[in-house]
Protein backbone atom coordinates (compact mmCIF):
# COMPACT_ATOMS: atom_id res chain seq x y z
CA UNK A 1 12.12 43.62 5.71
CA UNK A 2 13.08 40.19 4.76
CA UNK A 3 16.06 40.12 7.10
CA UNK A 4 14.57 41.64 9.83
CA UNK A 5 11.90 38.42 9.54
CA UNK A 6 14.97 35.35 9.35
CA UNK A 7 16.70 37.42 12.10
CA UNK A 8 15.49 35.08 15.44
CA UNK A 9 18.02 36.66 17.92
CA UNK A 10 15.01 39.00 19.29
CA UNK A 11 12.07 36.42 18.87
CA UNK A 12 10.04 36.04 21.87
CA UNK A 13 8.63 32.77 23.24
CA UNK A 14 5.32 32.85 21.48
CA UNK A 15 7.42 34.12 17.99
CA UNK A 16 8.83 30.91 18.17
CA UNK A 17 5.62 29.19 19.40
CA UNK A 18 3.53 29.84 16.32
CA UNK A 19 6.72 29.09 14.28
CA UNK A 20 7.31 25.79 15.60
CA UNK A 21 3.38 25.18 15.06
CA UNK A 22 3.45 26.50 11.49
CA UNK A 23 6.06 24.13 10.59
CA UNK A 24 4.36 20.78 11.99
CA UNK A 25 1.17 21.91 10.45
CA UNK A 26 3.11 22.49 6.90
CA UNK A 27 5.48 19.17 7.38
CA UNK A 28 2.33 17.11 8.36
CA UNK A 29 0.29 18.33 5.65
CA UNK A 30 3.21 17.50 3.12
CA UNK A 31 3.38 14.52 4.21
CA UNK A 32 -0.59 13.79 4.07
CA UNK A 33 -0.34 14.95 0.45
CA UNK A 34 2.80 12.45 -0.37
CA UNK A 35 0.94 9.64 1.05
CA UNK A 36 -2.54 9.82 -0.20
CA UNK A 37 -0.58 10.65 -3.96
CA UNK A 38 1.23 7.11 -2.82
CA UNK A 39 -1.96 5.24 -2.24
CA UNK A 40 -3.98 6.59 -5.77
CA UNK A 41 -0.62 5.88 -7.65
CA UNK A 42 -0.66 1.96 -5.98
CA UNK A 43 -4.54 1.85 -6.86
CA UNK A 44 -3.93 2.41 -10.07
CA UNK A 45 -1.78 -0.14 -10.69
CA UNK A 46 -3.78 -3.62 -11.82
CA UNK A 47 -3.72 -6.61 -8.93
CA UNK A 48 -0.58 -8.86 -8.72
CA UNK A 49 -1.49 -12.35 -9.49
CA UNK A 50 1.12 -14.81 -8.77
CA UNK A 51 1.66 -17.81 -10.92
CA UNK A 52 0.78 -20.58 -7.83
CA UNK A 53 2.22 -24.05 -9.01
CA UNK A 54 2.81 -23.75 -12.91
CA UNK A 55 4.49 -26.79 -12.50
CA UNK A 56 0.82 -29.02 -11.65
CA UNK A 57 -0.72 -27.88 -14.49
CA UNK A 58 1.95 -29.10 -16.78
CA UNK A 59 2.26 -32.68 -15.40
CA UNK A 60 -1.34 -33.06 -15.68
CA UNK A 61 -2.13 -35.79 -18.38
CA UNK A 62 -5.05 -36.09 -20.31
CA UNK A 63 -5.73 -39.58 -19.31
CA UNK A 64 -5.93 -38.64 -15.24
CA UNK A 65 -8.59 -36.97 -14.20
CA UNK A 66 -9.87 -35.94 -10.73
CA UNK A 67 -12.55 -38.57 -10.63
CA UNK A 68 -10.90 -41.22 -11.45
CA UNK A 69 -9.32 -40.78 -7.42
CA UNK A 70 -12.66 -40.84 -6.12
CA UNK A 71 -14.10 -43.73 -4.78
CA UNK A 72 -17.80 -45.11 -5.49
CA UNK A 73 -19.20 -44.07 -2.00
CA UNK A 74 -18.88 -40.26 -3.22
CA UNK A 75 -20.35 -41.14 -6.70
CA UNK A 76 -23.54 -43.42 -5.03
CA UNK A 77 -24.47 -40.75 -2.78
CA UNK A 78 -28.51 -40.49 -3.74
């Protein structure tokens, strides 16, 4: 039974019709089912935050402070 089923020599056109369909349905729904398992495992995973400038925060003396750069227009404004 089995071999009479792999044995294509006597297939006819719509034989190998709904094969060919069969297969893309079955490739494209593996490949649905690998991606959305893709996506959940990358949600999972917490946020990358980079480290922006680690150097400025280390340089950053007590004794300089932001508003010491401003001038007294910005402080007099009411």
């Amino acid at each position: 039974m089995f071999a009479r089923l792999i044995d294509t020599s006597n297939w006819t056109y719509e034989q190998w019709l709904a094969a060919i369909i069969l297969t893309f349905i079955v490739l494209s729904v593996v490949v649905f089912i690998h991606r959305m398992v893709k996506l959940f495992r990358l949600s999972r995973k917490p946020a990358y935050k980079p480290n922006l400038r680690p150097l400025r925060r280390s340089r950053h003396r007590p004794g300089n402070s932001d508003h010491d750069l401003k001038t007294d227009d910005d402080s007099n404004e009411g």
